[in-house]
Protein backbone atom coordinates (compact mmCIF):
# COMPACT_ATOMS: atom_id res chain seq x y z
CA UNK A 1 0.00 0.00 0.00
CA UNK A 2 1.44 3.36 -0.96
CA UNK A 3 1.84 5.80 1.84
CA UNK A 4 3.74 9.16 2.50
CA UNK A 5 6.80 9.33 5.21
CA UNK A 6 7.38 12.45 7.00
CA UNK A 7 11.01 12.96 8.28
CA UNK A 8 11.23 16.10 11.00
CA UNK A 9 14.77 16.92 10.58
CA UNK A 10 17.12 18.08 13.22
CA UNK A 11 14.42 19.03 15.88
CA UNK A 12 15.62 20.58 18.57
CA UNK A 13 14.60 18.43 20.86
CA UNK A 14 17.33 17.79 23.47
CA UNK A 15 18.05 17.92 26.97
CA UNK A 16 19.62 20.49 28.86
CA UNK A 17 23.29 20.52 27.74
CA UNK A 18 25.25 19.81 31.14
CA UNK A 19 27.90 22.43 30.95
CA UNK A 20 24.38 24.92 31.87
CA UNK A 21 22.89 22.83 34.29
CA UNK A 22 24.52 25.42 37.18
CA UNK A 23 22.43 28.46 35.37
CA UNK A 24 20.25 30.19 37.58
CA UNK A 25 17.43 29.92 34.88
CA UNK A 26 18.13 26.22 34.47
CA UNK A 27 17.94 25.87 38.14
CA UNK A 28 14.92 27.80 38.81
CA UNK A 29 13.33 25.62 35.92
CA UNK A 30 14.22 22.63 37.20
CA UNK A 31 13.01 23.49 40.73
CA UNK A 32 9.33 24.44 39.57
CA UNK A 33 8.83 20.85 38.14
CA UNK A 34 10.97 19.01 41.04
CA UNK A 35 12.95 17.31 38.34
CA UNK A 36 16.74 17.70 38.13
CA UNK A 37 17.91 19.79 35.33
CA UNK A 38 19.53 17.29 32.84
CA UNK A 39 16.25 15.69 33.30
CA UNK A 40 14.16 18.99 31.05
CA UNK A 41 14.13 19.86 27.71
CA UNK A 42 16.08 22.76 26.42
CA UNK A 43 13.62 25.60 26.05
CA UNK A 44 14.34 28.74 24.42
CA UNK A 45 11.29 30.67 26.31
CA UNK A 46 12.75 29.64 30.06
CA UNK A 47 16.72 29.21 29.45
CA UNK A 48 17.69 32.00 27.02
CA UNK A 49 19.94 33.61 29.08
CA UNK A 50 21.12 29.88 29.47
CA UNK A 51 21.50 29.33 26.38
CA UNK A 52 24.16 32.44 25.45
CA UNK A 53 27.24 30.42 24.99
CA UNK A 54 25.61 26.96 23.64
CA UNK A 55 26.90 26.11 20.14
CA UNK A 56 24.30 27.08 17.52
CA UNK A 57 21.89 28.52 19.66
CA UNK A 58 19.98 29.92 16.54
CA UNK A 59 19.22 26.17 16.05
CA UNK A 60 17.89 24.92 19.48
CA UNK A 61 16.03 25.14 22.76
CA UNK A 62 12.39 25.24 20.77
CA UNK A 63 10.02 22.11 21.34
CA UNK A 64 6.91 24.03 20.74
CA UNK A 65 7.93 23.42 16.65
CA UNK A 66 8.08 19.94 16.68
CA UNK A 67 5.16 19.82 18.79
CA UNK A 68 2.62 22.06 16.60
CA UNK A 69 3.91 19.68 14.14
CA UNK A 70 3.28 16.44 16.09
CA UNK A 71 -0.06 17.47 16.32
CA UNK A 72 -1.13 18.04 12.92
CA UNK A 73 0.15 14.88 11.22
CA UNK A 74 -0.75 12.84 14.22
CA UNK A 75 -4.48 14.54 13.29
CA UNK A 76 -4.52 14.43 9.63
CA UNK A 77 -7.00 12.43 8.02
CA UNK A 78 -3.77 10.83 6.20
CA UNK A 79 -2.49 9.35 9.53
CA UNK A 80 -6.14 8.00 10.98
CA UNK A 81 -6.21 5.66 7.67
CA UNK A 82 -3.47 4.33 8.27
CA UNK A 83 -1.45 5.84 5.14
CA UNK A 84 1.81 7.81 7.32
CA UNK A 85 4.82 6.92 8.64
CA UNK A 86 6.75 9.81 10.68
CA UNK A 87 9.96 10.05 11.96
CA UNK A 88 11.76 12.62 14.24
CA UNK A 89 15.22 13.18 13.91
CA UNK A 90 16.62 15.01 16.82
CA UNK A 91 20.27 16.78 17.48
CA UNK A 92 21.91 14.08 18.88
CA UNK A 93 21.42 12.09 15.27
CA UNK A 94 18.56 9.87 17.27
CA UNK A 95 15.91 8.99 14.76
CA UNK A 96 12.29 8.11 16.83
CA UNK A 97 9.49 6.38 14.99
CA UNK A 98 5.39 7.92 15.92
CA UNK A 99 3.08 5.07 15.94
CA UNK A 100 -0.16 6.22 13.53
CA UNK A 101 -2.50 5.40 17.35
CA UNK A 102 -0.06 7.58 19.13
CA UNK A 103 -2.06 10.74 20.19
CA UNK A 104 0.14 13.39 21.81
CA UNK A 105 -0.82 15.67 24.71
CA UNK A 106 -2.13 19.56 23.85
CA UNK A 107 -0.68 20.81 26.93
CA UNK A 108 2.61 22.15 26.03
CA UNK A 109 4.89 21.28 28.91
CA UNK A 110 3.02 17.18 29.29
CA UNK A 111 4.35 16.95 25.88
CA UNK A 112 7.94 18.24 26.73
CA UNK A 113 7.85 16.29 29.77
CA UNK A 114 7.01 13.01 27.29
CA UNK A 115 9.77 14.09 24.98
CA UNK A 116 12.19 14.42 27.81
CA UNK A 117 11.69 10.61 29.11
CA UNK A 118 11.64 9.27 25.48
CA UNK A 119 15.48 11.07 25.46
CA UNK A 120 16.20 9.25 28.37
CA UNK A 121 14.56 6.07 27.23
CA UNK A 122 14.29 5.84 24.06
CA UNK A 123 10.70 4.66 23.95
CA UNK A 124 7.11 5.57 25.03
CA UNK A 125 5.98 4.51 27.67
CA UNK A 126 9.58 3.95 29.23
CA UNK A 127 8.47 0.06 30.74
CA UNK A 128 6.28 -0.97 27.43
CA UNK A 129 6.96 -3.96 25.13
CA UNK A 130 4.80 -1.94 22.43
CA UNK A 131 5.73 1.37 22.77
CA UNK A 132 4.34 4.48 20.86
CA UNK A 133 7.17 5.97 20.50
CA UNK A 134 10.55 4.60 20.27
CA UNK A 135 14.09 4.96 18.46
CA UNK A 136 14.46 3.37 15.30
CA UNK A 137 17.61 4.28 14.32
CA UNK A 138 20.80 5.70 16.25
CA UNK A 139 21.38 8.33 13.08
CA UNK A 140 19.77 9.76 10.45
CA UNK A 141 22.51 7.49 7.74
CA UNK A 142 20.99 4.68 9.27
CA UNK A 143 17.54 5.87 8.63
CA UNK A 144 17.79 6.88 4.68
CA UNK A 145 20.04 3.63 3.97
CA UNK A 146 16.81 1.94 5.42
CA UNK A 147 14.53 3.91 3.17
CA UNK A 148 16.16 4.06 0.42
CA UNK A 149 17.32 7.81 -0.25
CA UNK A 150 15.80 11.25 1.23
CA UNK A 151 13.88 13.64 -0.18
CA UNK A 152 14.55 16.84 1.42
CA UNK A 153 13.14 20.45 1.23
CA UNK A 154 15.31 22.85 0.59
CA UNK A 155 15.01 26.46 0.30
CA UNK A 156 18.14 26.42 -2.20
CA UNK A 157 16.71 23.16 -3.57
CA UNK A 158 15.46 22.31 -7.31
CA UNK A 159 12.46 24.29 -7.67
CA UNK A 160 9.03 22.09 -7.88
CA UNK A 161 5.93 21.38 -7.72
CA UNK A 162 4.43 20.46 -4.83
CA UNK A 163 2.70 17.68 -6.89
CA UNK A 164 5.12 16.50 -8.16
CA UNK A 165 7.68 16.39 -5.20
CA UNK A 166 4.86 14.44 -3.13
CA UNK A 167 4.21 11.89 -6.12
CA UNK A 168 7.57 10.78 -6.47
CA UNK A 169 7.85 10.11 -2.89
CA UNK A 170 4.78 8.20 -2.63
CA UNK A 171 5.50 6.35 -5.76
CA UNK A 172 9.51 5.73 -4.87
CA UNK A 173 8.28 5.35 -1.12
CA UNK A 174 11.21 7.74 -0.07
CA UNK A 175 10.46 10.12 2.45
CA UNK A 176 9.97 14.14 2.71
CA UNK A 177 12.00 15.41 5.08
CA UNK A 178 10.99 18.82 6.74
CA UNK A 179 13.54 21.47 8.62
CA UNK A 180 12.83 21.67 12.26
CA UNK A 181 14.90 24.46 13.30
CA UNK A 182 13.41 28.04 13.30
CA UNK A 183 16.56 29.70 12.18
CA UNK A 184 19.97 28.64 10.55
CA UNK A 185 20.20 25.96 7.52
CA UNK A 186 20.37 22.34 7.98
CA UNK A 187 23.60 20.78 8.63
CA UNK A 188 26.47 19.23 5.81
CA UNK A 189 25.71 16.29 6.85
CA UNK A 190 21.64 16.65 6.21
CA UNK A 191 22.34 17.70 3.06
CA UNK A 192 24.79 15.39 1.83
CA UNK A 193 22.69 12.44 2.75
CA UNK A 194 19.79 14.07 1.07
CA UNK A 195 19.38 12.21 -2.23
CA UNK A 196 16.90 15.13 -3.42
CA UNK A 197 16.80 18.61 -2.87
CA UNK A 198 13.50 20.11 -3.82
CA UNK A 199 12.43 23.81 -2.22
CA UNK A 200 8.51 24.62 -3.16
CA UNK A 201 8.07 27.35 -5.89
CA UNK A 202 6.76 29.95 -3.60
CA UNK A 203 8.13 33.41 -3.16
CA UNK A 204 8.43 33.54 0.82
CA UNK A 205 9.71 31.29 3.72
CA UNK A 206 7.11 28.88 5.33
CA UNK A 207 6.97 27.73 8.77
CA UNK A 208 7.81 24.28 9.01
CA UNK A 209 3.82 23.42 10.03
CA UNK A 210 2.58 25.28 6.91
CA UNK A 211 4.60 23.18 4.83
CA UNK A 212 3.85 19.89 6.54
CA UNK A 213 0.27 21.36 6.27
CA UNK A 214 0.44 21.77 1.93
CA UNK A 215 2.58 18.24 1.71
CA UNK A 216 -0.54 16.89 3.67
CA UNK A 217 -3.27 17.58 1.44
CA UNK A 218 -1.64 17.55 -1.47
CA UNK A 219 -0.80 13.57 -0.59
CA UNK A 220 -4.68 13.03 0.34
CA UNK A 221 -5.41 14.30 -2.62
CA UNK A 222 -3.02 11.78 -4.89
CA UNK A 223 -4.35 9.09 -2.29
CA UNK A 224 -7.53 9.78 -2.77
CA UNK A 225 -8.90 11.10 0.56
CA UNK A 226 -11.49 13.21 0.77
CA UNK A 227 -13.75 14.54 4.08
């Protein structure tokens, strides 16, 4: 059966880098929940002081994309039949694997707490023999050997079609891979595993939800979904 895979590139997920753990902000975070501070998520909105000297900072220390993200492919009429597969590739090269039943909490900090034991874990729920979450790969090499190639957007890419971008990789089965970083370009190493570098013939920059949003219905429409 022919289905589209979603790839969130380099989300910043991660946890809070050790060599800030001492930061007042960190601290005072860490407090509020009663957790210990390599135990959070990096969070742009609570450590940005924090996060002053961190390498790339440009790049990191926002969950809220991945999660507004999350939540609209985890919703899309694509995923409750059964025809998506999505991945989330986070900084440390991890590569996690959503379950289609896997429905992910509105409430902005449950879901970084959830993120933040499936980085210590590696699945969801940490104890579960069928988790809803869990690491499929330890990089994202791994993951595009697996899948065959990448198909990545680009905003110095090949110019195309949406169409035609998300027939090829529902036909080819190779996945669309989507920028998770709100700033900054994806890494040499993204790119050079990339097998295709499309960007979408638009004249402005897209958030990375608007785009999973338009690679969405344009694949219900080649699947033939309609409400």
């Amino acid at each position: 059966m022919k289905k589209l895979r979603i790839v969130l590139v380099e989300s910043p997920l991660e946890l809070v880098p050790r060599e800030i753990w001492s930061h007042p902000q960190v601290r005072r975070y860490a407090k509020r929940f009663e957790i210990e501070p390599g135990e959070t998520l990096l969070d742009k909105t609570y450590h940005y002081y924090a996060m002053a000297g961190l390498e790339e900072k440009w790049k990191r220390g926002r969950p809220d994309i991945v999660h507004f993200s999350l939540l609209l492919l985890q919703d899309s009429l694509l995923n409750q039949r059964g025809l998506l597969e999505t991945y989330v590739h986070v900084r440390d090269g991890r590569v996690y694997y959503v379950r289609p039943e896997t429905r992910l909490p509105k409430h902005y900090d449950r879901f970084k707490g959830l993120m933040a034991q499936l980085l210590i874990h590696d699945k969801l729920p940490p104890g579960s023999e069928e988790p809803l979450i869990e690491k499929t790969a330890d990089n994202l090499e791994e993951l595009t050997r697996r899948l065959g190639g990448l198909i990545l957007l680009w905003e110095r890419g090949e110019p195309k079609p949406l169409s035609h971008i998300v027939e090829e990789a529902i036909q080819e089965e190779l996945p669309i891979g989507v920028g998770m970083f709100p700033r900054g370009d994806f890494s040499k190493k993204a790119l050079r595993l990339a097998t295709r570098r499309y960007r979408l013939r638009v004249n402005m920059s897209l958030k990375a939800w608007s785009v999973l949003h338009y690679v969405l219905c344009e694949a219900e429409k080649q699947l033939g979904i309609r409400l």
